[in-house]
Protein backbone atom coordinates (compact mmCIF):
# COMPACT_ATOMS: atom_id res chain seq x y z
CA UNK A 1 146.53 164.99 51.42
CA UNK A 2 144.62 167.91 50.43
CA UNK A 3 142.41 170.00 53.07
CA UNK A 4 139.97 173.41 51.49
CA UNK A 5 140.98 176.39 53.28
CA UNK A 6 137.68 176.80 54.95
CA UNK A 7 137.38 172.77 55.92
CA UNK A 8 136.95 172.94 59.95
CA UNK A 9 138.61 170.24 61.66
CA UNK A 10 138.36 169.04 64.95
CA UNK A 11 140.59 168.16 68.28
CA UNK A 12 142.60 164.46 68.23
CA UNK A 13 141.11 163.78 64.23
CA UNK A 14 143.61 160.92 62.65
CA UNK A 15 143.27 161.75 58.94
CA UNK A 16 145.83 158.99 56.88
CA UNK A 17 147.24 159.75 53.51
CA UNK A 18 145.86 160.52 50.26
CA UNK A 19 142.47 162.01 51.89
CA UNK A 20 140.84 164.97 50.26
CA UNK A 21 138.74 167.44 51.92
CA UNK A 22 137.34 169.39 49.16
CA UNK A 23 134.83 171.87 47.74
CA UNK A 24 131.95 170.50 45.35
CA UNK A 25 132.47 172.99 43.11
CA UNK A 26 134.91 175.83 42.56
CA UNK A 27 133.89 179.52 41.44
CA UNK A 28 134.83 182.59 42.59
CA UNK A 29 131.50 183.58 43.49
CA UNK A 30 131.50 181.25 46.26
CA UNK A 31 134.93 182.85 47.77
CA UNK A 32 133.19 184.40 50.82
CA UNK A 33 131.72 181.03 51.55
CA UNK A 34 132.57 177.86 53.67
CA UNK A 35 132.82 175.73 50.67
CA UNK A 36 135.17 172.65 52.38
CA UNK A 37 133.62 170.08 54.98
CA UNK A 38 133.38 170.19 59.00
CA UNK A 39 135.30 167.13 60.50
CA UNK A 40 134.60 166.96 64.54
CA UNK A 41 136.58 165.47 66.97
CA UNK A 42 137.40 162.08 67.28
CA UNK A 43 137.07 161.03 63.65
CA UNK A 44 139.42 158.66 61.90
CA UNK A 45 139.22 159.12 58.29
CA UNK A 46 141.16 156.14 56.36
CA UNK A 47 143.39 156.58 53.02
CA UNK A 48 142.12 157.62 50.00
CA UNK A 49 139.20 158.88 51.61
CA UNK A 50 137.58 162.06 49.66
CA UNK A 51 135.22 164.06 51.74
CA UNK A 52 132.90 167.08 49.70
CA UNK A 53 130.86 169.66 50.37
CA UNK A 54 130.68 172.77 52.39
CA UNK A 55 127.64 171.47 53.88
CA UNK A 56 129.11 168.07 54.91
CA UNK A 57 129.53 167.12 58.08
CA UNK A 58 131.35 164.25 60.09
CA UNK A 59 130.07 163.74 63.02
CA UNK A 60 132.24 163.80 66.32
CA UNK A 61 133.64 160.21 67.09
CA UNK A 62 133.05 158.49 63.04
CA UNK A 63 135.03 156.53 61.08
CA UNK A 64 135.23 156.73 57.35
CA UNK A 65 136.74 153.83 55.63
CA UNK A 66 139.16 153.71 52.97
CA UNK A 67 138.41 154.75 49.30
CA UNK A 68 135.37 156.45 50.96
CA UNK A 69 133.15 159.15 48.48
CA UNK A 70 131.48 161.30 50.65
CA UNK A 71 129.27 164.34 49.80
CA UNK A 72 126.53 163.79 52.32
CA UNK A 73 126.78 164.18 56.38
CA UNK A 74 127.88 161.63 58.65
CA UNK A 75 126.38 160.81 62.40
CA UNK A 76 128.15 160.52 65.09
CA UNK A 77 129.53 157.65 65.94
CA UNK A 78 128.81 156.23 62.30
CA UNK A 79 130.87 153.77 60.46
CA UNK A 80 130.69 154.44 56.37
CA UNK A 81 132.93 151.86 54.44
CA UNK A 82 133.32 150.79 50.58
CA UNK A 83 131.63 147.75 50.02
């Protein structure tokens, strides 16, 4: 498993293994910035999952299937899976 140091995540998350929460892109210019993704409570993010994107955002209470890409937001509640 691999979380960014400035991924935010929230209260009673289940996050199985091999998931990445990563940057986009890394340069040192973006140091200062959040660069890793916001997981809110609730979330269940399944293995192998890779999550991108300092402006991405998982919505409280989503699930994220297995083998997931993700560099986009997620509603709450939503269910994203690999088809």
């Amino acid at each position: 498993m691999v979380i960014g140091e400035t991924a935010i995540i929230g209260h009673h998350v289940k996050i199985y293994q091999g998931v990445t929460i990563g940057a986009l892109s890394v340069q040192k210019s973006d140091a200062d910035q959040k660069r890793h993704p916001t997981v809110e409570d609730y979330c269940v993010i399944y293995a192998h999952a890779t999550i991108l994107g300092g402006n991405t955002t998982i919505g409280h209470h989503a699930i994220i299937g297995g083998n997931v890409w993700l560099t986009h937001s997620v509603l709450p509640h939503a269910k994203v899976q690999c088809f």
